[in-house]
Protein backbone atom coordinates (compact mmCIF):
# COMPACT_ATOMS: atom_id res chain seq x y z
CA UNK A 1 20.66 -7.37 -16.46
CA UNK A 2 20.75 -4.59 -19.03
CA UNK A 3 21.61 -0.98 -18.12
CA UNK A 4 17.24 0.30 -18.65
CA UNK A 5 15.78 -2.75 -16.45
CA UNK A 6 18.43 -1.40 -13.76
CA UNK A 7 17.48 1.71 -13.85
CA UNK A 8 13.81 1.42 -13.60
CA UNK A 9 14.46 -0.71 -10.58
CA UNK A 10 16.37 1.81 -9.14
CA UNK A 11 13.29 4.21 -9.63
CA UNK A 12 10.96 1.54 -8.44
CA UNK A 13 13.22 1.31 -5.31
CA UNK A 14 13.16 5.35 -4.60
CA UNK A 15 9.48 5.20 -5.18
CA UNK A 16 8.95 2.61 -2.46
CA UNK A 17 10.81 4.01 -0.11
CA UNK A 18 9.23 7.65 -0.38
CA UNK A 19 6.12 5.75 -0.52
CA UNK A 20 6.74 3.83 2.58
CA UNK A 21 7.75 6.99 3.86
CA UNK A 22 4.56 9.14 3.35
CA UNK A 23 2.11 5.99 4.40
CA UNK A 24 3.81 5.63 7.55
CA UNK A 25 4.07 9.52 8.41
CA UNK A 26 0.25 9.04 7.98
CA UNK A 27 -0.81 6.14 10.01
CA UNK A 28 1.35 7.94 12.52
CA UNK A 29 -0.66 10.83 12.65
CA UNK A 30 -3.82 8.99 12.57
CA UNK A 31 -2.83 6.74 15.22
CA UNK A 32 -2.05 9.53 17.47
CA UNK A 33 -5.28 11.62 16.33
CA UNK A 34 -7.34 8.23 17.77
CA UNK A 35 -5.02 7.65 20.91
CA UNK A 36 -6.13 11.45 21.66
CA UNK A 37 -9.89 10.64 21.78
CA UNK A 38 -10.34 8.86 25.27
CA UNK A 39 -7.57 10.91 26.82
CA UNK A 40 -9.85 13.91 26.23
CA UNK A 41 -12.77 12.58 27.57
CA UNK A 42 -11.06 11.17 30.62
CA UNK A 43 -9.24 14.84 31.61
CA UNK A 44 -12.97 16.00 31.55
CA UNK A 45 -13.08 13.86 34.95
CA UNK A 46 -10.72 16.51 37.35
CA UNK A 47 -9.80 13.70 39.92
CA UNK A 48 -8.26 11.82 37.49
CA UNK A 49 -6.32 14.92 35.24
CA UNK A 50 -3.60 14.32 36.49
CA UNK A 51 -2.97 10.80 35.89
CA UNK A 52 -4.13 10.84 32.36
CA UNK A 53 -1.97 13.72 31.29
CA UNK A 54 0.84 11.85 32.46
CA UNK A 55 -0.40 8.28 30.56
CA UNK A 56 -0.92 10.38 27.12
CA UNK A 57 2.22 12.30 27.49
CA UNK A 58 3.58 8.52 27.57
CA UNK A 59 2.06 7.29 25.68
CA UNK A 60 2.60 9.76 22.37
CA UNK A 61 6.49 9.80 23.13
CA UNK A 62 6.46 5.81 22.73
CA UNK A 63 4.24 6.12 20.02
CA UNK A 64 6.26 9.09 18.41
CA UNK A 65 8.86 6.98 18.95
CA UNK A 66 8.29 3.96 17.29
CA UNK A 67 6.69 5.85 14.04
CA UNK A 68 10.24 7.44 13.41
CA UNK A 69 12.31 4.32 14.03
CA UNK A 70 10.04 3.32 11.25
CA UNK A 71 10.89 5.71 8.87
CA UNK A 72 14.47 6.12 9.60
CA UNK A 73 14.92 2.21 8.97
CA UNK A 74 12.86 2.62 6.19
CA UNK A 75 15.55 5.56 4.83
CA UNK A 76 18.85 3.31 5.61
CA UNK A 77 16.62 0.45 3.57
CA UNK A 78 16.37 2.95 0.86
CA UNK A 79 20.01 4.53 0.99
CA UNK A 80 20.91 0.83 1.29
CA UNK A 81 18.99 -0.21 -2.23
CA UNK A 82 20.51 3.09 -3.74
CA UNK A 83 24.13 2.28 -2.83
CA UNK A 84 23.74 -1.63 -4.64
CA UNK A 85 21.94 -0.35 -7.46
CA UNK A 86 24.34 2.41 -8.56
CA UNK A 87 27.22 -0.01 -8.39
CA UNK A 88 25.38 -2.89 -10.24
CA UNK A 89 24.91 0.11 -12.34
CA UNK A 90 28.58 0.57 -13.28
């Protein structure tokens, strides 16, 4: 493979991975924006506030969770692809 054909897959590679990046730093928000919704309307009920606060609280730190596992996985993936393509570089 010539030296030009690396290197634009080696930009193609970055770009993915920041791309990856930003989509999934998105959904994550979103998701936890919609996951909000029904807690909100279920602390409205004061029997039950307690309860729900602790089920949301749960439930963002799992999701939280799992959205950065995500991303750093997707940032070893893209150290990983850096790493092979500056020695097929060489």
């Amino acid at each position: 493979m010539d030296q030009q054909t690396l290197q634009q897959l080696h930009g193609a590679s970055d770009l993915t991975t920041e791309a990856v990046d930003v989509t999934v730093a998105a959904i994550g928000e979103t998701h936890q924006a919609l996951a909000q919704q029904p807690y909100a309307v279920l602390t409205a009920m004061k029997s039950v506030v307690g309860d729900v606060t602790a089920v949301e609280q749960l439930q963002r730190t799992i999701t939280t969770g799992v959205y950065r596992t995500i991303r750093a996985v997707n940032q070893v993936a893209g150290r990983l692809a850096t790493y092979l393509w500056n020695h097929l570089e060489k």
